[in-house]
PDB file of N, CA and C in Angstrom:
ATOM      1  N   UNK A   1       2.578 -12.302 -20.248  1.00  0.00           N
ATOM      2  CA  UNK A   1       3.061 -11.124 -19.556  1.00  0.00           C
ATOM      3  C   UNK A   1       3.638 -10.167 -20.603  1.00  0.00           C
ATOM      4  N   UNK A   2       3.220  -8.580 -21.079  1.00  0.00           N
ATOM      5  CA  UNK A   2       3.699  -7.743 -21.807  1.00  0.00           C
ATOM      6  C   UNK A   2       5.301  -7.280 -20.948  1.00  0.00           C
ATOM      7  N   UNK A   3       5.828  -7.124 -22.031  1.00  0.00           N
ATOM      8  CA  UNK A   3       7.127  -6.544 -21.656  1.00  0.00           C
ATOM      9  C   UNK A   3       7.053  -5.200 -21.462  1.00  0.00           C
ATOM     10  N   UNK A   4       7.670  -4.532 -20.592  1.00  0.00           N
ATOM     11  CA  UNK A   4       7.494  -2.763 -20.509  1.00  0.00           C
ATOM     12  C   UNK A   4       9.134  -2.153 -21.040  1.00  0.00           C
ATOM     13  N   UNK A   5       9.285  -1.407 -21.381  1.00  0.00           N
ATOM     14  CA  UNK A   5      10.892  -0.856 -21.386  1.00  0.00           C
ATOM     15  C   UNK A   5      11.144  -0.368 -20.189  1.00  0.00           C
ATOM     16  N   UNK A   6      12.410   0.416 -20.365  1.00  0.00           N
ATOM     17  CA  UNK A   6      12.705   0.787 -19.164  1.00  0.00           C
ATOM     18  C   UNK A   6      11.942   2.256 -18.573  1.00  0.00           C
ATOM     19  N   UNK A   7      12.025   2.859 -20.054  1.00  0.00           N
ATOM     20  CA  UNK A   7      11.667   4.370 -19.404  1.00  0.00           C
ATOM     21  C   UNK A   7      10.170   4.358 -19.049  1.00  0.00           C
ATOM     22  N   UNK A   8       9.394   2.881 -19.334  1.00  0.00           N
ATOM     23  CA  UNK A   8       7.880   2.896 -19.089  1.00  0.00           C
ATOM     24  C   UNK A   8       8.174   2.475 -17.727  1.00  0.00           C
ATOM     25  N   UNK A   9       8.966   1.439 -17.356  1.00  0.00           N
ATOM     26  CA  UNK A   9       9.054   1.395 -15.593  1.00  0.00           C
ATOM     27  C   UNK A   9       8.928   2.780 -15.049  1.00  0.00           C
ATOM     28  N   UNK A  10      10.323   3.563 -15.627  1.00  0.00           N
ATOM     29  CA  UNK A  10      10.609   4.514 -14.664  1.00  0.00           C
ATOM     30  C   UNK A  10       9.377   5.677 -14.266  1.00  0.00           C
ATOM     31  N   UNK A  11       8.383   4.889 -15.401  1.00  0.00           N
ATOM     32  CA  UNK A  11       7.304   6.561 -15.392  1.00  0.00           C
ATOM     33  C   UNK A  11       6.460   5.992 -13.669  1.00  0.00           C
ATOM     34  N   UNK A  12       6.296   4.764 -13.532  1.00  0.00           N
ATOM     35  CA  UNK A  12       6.074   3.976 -11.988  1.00  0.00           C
ATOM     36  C   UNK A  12       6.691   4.831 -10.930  1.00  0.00           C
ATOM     37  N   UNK A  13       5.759   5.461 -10.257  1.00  0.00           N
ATOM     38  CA  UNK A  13       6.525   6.426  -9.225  1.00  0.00           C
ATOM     39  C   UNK A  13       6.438   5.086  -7.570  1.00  0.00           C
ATOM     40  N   UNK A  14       7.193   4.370  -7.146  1.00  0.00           N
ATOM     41  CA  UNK A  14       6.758   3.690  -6.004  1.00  0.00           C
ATOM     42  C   UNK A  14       8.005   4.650  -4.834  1.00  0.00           C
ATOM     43  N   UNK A  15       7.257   4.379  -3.641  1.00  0.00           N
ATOM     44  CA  UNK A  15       7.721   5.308  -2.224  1.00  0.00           C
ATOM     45  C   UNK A  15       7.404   4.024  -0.916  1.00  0.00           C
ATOM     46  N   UNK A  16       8.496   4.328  -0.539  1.00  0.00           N
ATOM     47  CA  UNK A  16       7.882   3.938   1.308  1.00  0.00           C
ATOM     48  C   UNK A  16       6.924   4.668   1.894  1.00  0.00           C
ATOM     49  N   UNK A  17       6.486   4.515   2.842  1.00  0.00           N
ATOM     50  CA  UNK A  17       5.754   5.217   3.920  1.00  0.00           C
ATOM     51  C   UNK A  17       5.324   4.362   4.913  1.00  0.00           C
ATOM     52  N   UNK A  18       5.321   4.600   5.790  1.00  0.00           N
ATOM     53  CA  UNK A  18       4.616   3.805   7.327  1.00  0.00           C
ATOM     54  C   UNK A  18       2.784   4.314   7.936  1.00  0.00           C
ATOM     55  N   UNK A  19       2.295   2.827   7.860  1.00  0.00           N
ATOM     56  CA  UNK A  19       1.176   2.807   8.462  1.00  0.00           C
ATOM     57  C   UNK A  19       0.811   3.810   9.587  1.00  0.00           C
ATOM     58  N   UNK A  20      -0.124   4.580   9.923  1.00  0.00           N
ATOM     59  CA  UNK A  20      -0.449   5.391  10.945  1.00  0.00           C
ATOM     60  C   UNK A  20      -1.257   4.779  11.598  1.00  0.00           C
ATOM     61  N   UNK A  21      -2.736   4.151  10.343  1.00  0.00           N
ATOM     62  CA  UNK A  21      -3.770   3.786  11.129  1.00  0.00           C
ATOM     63  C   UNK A  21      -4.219   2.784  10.210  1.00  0.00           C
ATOM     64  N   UNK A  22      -4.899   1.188  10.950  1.00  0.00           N
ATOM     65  CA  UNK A  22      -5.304   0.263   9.745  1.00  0.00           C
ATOM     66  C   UNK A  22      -6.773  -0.142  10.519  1.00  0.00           C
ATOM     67  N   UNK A  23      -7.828  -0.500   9.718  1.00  0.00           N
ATOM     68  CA  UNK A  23      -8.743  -0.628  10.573  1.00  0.00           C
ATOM     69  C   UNK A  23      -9.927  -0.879   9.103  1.00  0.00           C
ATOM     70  N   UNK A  24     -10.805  -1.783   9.879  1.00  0.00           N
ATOM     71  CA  UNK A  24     -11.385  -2.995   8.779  1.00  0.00           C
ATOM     72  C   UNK A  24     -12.402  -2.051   7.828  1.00  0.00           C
ATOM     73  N   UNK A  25     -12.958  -2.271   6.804  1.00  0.00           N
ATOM     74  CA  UNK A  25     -13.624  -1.465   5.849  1.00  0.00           C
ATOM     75  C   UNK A  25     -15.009  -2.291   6.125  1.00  0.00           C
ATOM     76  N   UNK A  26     -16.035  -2.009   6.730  1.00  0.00           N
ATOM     77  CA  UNK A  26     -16.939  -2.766   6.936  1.00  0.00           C
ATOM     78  C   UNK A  26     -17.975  -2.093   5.311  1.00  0.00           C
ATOM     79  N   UNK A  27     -17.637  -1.719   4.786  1.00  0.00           N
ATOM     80  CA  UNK A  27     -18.531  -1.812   3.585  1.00  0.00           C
ATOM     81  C   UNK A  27     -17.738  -2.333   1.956  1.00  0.00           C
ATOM     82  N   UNK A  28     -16.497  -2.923   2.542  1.00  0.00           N
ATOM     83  CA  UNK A  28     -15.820  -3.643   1.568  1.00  0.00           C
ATOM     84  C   UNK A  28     -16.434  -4.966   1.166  1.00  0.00           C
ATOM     85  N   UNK A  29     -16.916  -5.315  -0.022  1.00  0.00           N
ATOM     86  CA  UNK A  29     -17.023  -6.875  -0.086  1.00  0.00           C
ATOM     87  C   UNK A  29     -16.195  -7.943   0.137  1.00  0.00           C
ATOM     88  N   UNK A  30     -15.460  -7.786  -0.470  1.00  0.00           N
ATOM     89  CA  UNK A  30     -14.137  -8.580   0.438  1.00  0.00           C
ATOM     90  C   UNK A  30     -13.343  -7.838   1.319  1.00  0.00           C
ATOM     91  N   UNK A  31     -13.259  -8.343   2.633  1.00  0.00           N
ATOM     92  CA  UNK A  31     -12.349  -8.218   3.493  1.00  0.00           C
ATOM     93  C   UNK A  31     -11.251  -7.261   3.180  1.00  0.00           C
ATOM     94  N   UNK A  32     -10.877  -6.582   3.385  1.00  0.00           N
ATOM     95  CA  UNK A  32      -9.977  -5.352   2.655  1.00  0.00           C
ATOM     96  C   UNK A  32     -10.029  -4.433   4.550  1.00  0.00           C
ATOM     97  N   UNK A  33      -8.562  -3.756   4.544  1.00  0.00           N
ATOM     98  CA  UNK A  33      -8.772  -3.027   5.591  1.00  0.00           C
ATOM     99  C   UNK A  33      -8.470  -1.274   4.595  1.00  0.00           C
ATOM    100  N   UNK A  34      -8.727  -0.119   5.290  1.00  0.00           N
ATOM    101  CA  UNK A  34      -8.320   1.556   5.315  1.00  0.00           C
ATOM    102  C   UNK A  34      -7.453   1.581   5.838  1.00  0.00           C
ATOM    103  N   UNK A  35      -6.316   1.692   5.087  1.00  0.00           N
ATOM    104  CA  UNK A  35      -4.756   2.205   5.632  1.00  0.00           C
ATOM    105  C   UNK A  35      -4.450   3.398   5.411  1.00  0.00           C
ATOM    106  N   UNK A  36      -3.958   4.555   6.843  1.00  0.00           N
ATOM    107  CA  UNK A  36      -3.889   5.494   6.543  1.00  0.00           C
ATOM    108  C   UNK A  36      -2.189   5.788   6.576  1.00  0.00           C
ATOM    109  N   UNK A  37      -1.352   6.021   5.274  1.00  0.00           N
ATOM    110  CA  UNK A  37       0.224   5.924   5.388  1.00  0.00           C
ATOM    111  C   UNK A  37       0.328   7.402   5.215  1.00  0.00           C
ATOM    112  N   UNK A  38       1.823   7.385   5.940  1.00  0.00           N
ATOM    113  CA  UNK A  38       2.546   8.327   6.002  1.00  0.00           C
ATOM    114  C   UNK A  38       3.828   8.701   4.992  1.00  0.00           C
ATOM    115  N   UNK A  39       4.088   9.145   3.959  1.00  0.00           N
ATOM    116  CA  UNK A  39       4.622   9.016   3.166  1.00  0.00           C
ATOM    117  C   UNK A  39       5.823  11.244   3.179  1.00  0.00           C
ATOM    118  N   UNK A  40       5.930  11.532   4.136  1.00  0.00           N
ATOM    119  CA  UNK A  40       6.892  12.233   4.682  1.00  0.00           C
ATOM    120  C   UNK A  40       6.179  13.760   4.052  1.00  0.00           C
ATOM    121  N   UNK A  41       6.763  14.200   4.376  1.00  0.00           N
ATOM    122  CA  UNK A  41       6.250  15.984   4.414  1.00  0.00           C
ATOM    123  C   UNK A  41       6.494  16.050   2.535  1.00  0.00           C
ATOM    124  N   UNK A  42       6.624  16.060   2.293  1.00  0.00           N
ATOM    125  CA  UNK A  42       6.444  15.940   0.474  1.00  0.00           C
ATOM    126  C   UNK A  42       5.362  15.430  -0.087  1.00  0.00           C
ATOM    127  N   UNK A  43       5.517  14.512   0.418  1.00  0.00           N
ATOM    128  CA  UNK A  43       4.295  13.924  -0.672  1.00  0.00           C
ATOM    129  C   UNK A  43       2.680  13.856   0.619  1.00  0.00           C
ATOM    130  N   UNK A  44       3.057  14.128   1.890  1.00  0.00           N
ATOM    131  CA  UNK A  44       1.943  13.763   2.967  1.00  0.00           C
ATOM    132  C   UNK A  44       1.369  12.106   3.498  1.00  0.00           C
ATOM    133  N   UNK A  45       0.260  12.352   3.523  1.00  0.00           N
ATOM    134  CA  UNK A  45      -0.273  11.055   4.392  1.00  0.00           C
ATOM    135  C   UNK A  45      -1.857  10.639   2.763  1.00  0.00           C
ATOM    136  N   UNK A  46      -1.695   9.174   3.100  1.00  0.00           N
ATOM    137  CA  UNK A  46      -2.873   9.528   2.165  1.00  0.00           C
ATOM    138  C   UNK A  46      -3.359   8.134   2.522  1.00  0.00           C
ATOM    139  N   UNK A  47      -4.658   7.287   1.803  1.00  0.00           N
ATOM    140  CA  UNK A  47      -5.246   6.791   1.784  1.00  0.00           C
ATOM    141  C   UNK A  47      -5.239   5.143   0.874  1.00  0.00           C
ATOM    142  N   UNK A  48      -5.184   4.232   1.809  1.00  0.00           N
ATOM    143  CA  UNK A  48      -5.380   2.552   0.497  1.00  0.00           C
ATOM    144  C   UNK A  48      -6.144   2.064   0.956  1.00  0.00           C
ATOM    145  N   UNK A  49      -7.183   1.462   0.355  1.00  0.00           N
ATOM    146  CA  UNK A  49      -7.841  -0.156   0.446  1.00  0.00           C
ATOM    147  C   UNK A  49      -7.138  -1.143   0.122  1.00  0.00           C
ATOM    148  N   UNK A  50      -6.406  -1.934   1.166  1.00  0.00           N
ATOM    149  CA  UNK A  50      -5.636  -3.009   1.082  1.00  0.00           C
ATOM    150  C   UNK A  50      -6.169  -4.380   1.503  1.00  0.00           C
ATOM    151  N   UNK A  51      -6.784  -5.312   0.592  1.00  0.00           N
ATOM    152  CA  UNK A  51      -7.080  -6.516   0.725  1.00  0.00           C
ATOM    153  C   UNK A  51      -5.797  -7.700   1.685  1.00  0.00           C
ATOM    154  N   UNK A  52      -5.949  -7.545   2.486  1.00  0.00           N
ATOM    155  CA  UNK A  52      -4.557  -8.159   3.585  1.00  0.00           C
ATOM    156  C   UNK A  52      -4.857  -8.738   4.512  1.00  0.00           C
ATOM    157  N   UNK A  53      -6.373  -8.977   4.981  1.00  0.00           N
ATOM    158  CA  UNK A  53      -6.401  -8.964   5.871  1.00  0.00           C
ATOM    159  C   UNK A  53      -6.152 -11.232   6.175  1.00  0.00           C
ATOM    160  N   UNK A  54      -6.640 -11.367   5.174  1.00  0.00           N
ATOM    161  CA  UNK A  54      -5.973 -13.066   5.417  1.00  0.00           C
ATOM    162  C   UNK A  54      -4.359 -13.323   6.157  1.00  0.00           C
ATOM    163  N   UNK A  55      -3.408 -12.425   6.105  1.00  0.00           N
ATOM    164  CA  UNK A  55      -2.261 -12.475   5.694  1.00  0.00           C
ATOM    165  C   UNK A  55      -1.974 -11.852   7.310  1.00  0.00           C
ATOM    166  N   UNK A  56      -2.839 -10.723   7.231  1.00  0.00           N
ATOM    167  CA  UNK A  56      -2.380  -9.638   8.454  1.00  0.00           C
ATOM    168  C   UNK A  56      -3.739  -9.689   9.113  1.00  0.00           C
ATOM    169  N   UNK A  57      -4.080 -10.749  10.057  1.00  0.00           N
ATOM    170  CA  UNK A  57      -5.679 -10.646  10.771  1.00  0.00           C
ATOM    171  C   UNK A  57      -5.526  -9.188  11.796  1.00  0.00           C
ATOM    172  N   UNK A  58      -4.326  -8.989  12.176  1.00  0.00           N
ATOM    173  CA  UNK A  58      -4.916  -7.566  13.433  1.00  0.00           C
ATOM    174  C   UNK A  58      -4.159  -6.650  12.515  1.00  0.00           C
ATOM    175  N   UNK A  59      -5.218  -5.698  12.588  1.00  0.00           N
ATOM    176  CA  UNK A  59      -5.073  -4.746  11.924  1.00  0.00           C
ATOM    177  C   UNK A  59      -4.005  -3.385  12.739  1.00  0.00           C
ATOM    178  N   UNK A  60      -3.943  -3.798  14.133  1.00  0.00           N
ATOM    179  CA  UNK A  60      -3.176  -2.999  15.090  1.00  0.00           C
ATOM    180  C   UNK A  60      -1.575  -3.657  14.673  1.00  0.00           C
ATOM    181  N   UNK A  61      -1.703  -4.916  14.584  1.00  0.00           N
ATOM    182  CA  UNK A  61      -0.305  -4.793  14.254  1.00  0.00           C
ATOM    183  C   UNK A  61       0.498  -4.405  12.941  1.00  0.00           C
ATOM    184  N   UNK A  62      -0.074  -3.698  12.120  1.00  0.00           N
ATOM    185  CA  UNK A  62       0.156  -2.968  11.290  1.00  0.00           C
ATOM    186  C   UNK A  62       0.464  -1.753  11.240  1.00  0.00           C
ATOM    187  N   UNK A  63       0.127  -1.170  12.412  1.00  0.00           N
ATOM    188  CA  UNK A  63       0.517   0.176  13.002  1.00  0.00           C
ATOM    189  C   UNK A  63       2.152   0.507  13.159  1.00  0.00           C
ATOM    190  N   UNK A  64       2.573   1.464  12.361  1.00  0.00           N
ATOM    191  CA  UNK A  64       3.941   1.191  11.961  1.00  0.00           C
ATOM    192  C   UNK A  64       4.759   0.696  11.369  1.00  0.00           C
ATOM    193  N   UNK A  65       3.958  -0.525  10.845  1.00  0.00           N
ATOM    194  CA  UNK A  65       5.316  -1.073   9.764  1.00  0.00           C
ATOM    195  C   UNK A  65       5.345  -0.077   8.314  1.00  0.00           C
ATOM    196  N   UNK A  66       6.512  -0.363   8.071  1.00  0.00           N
ATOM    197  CA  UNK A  66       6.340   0.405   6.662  1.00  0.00           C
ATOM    198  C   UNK A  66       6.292  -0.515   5.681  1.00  0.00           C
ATOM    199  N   UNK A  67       5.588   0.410   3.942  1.00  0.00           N
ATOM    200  CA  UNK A  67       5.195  -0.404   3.231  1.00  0.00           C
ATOM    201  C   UNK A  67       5.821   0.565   1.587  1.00  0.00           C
ATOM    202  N   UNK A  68       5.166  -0.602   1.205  1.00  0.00           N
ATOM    203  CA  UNK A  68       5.994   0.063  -0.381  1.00  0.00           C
ATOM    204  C   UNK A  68       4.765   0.256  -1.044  1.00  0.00           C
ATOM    205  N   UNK A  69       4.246   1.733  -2.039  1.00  0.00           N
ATOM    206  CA  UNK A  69       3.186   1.873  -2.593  1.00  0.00           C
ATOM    207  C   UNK A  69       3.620   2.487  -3.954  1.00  0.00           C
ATOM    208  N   UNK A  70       2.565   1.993  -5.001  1.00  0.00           N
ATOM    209  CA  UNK A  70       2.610   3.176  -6.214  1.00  0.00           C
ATOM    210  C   UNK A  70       1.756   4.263  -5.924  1.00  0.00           C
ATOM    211  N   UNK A  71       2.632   5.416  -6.424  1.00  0.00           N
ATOM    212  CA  UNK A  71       2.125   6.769  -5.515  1.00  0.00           C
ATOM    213  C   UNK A  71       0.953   7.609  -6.627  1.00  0.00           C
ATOM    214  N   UNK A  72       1.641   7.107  -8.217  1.00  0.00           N
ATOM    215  CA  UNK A  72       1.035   7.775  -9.707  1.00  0.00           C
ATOM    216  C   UNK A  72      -0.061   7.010  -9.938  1.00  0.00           C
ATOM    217  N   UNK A  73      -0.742   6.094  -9.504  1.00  0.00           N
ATOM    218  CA  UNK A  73      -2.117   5.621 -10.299  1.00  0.00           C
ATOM    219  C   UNK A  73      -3.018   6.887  -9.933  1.00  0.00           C
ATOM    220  N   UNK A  74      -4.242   6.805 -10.618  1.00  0.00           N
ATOM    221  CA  UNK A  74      -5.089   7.403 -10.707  1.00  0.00           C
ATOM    222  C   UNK A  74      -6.152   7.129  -9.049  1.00  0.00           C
ATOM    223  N   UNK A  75      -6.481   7.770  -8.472  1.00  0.00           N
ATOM    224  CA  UNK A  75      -7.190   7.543  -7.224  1.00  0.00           C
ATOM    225  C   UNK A  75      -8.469   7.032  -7.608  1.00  0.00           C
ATOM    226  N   UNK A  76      -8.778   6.160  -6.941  1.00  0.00           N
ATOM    227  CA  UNK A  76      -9.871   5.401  -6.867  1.00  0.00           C
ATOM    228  C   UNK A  76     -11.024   4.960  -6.019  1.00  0.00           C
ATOM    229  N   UNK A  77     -12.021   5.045  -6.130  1.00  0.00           N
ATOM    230  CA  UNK A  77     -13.275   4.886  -5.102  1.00  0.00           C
ATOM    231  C   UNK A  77     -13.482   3.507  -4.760  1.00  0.00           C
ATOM    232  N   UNK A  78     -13.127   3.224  -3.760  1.00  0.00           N
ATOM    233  CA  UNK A  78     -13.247   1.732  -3.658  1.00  0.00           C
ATOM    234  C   UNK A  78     -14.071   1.292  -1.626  1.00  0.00           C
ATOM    235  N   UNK A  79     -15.155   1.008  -2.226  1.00  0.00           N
ATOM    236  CA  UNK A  79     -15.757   0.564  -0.756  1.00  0.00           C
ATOM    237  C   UNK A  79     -16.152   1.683  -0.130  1.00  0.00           C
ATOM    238  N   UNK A  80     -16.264   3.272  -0.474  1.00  0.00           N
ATOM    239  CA  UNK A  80     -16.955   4.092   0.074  1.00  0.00           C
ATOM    240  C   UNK A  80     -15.532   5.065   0.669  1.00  0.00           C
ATOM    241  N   UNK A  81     -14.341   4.340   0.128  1.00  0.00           N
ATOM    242  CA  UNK A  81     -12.868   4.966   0.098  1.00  0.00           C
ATOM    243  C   UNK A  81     -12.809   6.029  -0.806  1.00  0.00           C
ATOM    244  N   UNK A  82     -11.582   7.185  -0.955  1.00  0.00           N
ATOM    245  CA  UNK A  82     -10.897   7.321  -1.968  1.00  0.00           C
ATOM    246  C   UNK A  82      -9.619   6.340  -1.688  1.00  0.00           C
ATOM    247  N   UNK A  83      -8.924   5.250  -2.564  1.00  0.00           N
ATOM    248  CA  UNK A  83      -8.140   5.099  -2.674  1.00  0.00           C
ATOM    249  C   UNK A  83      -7.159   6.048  -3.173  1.00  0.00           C
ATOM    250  N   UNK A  84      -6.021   6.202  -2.780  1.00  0.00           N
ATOM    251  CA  UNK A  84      -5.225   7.362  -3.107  1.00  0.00           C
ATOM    252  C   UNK A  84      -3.852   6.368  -3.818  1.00  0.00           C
ATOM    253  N   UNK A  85      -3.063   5.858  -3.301  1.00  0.00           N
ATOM    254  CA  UNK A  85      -2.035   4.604  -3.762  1.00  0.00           C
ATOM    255  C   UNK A  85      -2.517   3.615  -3.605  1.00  0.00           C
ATOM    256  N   UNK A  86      -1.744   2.503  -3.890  1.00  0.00           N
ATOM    257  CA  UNK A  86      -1.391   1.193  -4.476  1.00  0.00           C
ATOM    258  C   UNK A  86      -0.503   0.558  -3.802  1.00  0.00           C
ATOM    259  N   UNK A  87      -0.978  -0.280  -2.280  1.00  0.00           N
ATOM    260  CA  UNK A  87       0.361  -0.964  -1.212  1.00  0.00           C
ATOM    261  C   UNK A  87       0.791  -1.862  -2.422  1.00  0.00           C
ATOM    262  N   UNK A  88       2.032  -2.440  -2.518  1.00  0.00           N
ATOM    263  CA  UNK A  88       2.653  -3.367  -3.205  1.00  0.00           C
ATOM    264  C   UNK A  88       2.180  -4.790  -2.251  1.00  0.00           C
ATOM    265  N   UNK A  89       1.864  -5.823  -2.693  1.00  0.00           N
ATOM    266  CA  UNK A  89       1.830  -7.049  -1.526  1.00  0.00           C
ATOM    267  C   UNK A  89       2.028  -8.602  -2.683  1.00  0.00           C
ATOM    268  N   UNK A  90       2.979  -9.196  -2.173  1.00  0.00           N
ATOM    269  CA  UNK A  90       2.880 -10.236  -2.998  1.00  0.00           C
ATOM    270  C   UNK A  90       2.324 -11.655  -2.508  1.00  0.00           C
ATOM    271  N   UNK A  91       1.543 -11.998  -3.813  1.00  0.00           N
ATOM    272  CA  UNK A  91       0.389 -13.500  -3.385  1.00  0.00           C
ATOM    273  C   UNK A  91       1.011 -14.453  -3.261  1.00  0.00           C
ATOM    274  N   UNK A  92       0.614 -14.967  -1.978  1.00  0.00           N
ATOM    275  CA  UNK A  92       1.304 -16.061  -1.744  1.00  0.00           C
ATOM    276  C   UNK A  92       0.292 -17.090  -1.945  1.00  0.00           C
ATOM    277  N   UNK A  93       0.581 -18.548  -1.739  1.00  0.00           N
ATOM    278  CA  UNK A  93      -0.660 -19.703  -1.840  1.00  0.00           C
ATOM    279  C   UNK A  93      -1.734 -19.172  -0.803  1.00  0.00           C
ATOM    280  N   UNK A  94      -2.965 -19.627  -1.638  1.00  0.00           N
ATOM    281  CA  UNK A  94      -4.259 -19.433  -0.965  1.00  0.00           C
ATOM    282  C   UNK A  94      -4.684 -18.008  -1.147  1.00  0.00           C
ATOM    283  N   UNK A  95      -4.112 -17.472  -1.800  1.00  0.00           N
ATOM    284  CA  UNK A  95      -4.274 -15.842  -2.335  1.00  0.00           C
ATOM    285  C   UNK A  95      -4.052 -15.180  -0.741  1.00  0.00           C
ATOM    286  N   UNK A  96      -3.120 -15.512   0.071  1.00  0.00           N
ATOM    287  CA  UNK A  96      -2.956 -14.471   1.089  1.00  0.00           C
ATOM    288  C   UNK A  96      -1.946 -13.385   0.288  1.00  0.00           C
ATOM    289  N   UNK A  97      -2.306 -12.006   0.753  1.00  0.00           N
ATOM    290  CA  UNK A  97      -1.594 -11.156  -0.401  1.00  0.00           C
ATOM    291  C   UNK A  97      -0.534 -10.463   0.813  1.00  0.00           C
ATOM    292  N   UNK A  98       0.486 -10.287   1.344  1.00  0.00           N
ATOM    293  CA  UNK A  98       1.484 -10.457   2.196  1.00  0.00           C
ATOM    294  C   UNK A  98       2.259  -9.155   1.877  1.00  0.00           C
ATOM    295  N   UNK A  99       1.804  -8.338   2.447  1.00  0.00           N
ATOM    296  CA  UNK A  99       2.592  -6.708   2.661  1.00  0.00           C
ATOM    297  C   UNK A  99       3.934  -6.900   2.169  1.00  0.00           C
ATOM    298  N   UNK A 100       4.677  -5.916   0.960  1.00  0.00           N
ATOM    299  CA  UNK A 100       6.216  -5.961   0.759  1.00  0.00           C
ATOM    300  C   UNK A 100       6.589  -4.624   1.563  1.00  0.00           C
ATOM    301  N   UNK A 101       7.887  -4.764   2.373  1.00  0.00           N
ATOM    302  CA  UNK A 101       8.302  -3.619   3.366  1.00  0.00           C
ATOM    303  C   UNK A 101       9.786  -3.680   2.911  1.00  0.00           C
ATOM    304  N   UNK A 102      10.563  -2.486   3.661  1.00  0.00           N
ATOM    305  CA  UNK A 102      12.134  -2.526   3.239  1.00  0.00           C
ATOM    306  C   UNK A 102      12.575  -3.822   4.533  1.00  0.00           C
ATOM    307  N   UNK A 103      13.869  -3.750   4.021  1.00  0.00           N
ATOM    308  CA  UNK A 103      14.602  -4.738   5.300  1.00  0.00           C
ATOM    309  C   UNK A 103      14.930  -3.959   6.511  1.00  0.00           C
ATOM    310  N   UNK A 104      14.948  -2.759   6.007  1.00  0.00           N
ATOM    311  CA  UNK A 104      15.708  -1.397   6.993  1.00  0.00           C
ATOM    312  C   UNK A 104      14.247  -0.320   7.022  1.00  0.00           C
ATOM    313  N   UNK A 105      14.607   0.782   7.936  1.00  0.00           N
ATOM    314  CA  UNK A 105      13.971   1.602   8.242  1.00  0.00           C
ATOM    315  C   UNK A 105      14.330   2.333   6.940  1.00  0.00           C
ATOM    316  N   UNK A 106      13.631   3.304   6.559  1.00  0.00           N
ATOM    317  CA  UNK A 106      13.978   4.354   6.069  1.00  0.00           C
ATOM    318  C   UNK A 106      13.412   6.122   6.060  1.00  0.00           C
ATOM    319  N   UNK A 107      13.376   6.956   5.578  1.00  0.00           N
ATOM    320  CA  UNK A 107      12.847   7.942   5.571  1.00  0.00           C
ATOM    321  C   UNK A 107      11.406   7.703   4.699  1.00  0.00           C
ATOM    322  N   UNK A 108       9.990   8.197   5.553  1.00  0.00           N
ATOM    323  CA  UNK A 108       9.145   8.298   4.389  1.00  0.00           C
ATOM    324  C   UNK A 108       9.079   9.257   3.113  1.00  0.00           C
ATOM    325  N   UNK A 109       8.319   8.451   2.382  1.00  0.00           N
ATOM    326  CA  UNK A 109       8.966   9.319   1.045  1.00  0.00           C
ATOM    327  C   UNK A 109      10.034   8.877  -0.007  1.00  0.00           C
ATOM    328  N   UNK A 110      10.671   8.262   0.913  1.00  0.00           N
ATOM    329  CA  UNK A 110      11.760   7.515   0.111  1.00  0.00           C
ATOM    330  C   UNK A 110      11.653   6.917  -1.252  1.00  0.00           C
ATOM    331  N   UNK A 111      11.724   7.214  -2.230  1.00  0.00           N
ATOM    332  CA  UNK A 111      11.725   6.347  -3.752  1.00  0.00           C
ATOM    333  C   UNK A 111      12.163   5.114  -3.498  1.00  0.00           C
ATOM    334  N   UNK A 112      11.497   4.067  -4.425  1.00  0.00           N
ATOM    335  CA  UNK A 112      12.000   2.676  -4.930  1.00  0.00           C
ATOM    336  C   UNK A 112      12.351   2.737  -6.237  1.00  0.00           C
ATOM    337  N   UNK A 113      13.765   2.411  -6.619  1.00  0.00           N
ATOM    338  CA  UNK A 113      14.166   2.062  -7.860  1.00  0.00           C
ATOM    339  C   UNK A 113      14.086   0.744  -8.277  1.00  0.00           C
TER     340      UNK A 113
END
């Protein structure tokens, strides 16, 4: 694992935002759903291919939760997507990759330090 400093973290822009719409990518090779998040009148609504679906089988109940994304990667074409961010999700055994959310509500948009 490379070490980063600090001010290379801080250049990591990550935000909340809440799910609008999740719904399966039928031209994904792996299982991956189109999440469309809401990330508050600043930054808008934008676009992920999120491999989740082991973890999260209905994609309706995803509707609303909020999630934590990197907002600065470079956008990416993935499955006939633009990927726009980067959901955060951590692997659990069996590679289910398990949505990270706040404990609390918050405003979208919201920074993660």
């Amino acid at each position: 694992m490379s070490i980063l400093t600090f001010d290379e973290f801080l250049r990591v822009k990550m935000c909340v935002g809440t799910i609008l719409e999740a719904k399966l990518n039928p031209k994904a090779r792996n299982p991956a759903y189109v999440l469309k998040i809401d990330f508050g009148t600043e930054l808008g609504t934008k676009l992920s291919s999120a491999q989740i679906t082991t973890a999260h089988p209905d994609p309706n109940d995803l509707v609303g939760t909020q999630v934590a994304a990197v907002m600065n990667f470079e956008p990416k074409r993935v499955a006939g997507i633009k990927s726009e961010v980067l959901v955060i999700a951590a692997v659990a055994e069996g590679g289910k990759n398990i949505l990270l959310a706040p404990q609390q509500v918050v405003k979208n948009g919201t920074f993660i330090a």
